[in-house]
Protein backbone atom coordinates (compact mmCIF):
# COMPACT_ATOMS: atom_id res chain seq x y z
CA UNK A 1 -38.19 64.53 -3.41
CA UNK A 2 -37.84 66.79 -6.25
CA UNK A 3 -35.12 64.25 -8.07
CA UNK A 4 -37.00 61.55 -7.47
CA UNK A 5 -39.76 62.78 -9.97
CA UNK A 6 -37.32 63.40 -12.33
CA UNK A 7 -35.72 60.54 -12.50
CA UNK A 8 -39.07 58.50 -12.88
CA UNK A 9 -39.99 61.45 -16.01
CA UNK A 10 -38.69 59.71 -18.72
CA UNK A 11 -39.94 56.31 -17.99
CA UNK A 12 -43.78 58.41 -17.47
CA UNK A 13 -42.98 60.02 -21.06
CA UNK A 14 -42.38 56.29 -22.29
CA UNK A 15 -45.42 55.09 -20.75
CA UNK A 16 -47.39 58.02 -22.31
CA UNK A 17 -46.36 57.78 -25.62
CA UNK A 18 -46.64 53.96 -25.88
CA UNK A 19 -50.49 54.24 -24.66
CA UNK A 20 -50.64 57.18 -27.00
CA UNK A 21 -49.67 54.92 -29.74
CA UNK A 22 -51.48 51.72 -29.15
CA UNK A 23 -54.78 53.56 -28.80
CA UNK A 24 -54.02 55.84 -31.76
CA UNK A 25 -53.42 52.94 -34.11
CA UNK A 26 -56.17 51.73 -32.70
CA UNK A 27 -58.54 54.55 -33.29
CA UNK A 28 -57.31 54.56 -36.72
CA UNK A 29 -58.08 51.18 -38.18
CA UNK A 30 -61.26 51.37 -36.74
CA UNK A 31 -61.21 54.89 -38.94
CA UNK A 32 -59.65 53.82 -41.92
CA UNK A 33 -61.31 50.20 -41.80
CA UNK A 34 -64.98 51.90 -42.50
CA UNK A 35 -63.68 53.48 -45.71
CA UNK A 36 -62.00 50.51 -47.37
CA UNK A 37 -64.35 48.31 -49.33
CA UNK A 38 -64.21 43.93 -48.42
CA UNK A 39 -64.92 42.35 -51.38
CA UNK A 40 -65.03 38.78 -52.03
CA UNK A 41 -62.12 38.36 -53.76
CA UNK A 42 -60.05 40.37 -51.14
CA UNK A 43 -61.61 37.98 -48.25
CA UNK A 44 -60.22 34.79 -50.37
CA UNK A 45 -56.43 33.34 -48.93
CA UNK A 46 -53.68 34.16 -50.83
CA UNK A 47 -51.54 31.04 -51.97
CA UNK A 48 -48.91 31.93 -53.61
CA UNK A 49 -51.34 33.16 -56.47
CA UNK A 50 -53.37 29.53 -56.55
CA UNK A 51 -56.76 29.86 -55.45
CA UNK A 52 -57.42 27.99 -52.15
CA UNK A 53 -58.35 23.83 -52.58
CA UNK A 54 -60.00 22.35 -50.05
CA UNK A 55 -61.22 23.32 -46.40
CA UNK A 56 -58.81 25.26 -44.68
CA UNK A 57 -59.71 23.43 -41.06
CA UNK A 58 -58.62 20.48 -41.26
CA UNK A 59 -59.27 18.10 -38.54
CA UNK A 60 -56.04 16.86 -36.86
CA UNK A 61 -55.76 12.60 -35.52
CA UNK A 62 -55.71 12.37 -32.12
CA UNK A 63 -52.53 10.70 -32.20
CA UNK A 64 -50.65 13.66 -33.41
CA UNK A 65 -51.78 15.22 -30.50
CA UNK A 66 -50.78 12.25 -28.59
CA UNK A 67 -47.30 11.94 -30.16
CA UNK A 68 -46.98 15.68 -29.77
CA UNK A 69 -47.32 15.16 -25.74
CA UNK A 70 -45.15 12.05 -25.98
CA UNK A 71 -42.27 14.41 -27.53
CA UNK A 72 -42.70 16.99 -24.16
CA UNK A 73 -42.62 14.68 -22.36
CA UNK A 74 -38.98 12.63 -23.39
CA UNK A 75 -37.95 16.67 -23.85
CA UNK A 76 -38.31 17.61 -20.89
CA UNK A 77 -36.25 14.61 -19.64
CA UNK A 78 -33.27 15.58 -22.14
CA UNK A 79 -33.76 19.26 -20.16
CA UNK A 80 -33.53 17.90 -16.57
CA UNK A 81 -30.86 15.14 -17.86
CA UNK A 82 -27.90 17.75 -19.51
CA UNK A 83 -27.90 19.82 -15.40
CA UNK A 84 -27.39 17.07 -14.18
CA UNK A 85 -24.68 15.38 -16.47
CA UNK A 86 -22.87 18.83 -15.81
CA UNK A 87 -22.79 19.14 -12.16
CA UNK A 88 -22.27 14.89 -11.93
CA UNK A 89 -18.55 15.89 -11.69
CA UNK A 90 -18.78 18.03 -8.68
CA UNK A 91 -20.93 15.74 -7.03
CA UNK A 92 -18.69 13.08 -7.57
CA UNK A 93 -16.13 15.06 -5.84
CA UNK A 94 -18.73 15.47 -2.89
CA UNK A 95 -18.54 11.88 -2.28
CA UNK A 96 -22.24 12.57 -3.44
CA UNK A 97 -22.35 9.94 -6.73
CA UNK A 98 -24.27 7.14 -5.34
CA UNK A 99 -27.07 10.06 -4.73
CA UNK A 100 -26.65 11.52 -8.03
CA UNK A 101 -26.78 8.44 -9.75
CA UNK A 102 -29.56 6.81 -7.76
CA UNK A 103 -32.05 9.58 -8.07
CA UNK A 104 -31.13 10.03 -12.03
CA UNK A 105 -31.98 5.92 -12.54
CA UNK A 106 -35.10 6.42 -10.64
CA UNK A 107 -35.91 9.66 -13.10
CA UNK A 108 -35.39 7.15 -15.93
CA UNK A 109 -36.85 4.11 -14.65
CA UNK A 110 -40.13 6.13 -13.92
CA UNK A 111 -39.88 7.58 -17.80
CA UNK A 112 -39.00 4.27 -19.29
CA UNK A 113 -42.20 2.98 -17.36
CA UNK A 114 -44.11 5.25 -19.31
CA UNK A 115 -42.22 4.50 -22.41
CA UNK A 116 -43.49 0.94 -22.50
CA UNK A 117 -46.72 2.34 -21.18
CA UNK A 118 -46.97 4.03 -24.23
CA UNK A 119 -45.83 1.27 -26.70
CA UNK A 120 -48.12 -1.13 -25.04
CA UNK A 121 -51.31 1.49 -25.80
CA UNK A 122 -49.86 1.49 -29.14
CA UNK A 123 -49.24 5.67 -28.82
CA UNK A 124 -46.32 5.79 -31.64
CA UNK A 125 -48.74 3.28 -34.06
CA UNK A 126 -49.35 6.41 -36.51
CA UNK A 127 -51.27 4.24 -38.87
CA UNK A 128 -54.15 2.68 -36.59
């Protein structure tokens, strides 16, 4: 019983000292943060030594977000597409191919649906 503790005594000294230190560091800004003075100028954004132009939220089109989902999306078919190309071999040697290669085209011919899906809506129209 007794070596069990001390085996688990470093990892407990780890887990001490990490706490130890995140609540330290935070004790001390909220310490040190009191005594340092905000002015206005510190508040500003530093650009590369321009002052800031401009509002610094910009609102973001819609379709970027759209695009951005579109881009997952035909991503995440290159991911489940290169597993497969690499193990087509040894299902081919399986006798397995026709299995393989029917549930990949049904993969794509579900994504390509939603390809012309989106080019129908107009998705990848940036401009409208």
């Amino acid at each position: 019983m007794d070596s069990q503790i001390n085996q688990y005594l470093p990892v407990l000294m780890l887990l001490l000292v990490a706490c130890g230190f995140s609540f330290g560091t935070l004790a001390a800004s909220i310490v040190f943060g009191k005594i340092g003075r905000r002015t206005r100028t510190k508040d500003i954004p530093y650009e590369c030594g321009m002052l800031p132009q401009g509002d610094g939220n910009a609102r973001m089109s819609v379709k970027f977000y759209l695009v951005a989902l579109l881009f997952v999306l035909f991503d995440i078919e290159v991911v489940f597409m290169y597993p497969w190309a690499v193990n087509f071999k040894e299902m081919i040697h399986n006798h397995q191919a026709a299995l393989a290669l029917g549930s990949m085209t049904s993969f794509l011919g579900i994504l390509f649906i939603g390809y012309v899906y989106a080019l129908k809506k107009r998705a990848f129209d940036w401009k409208s």
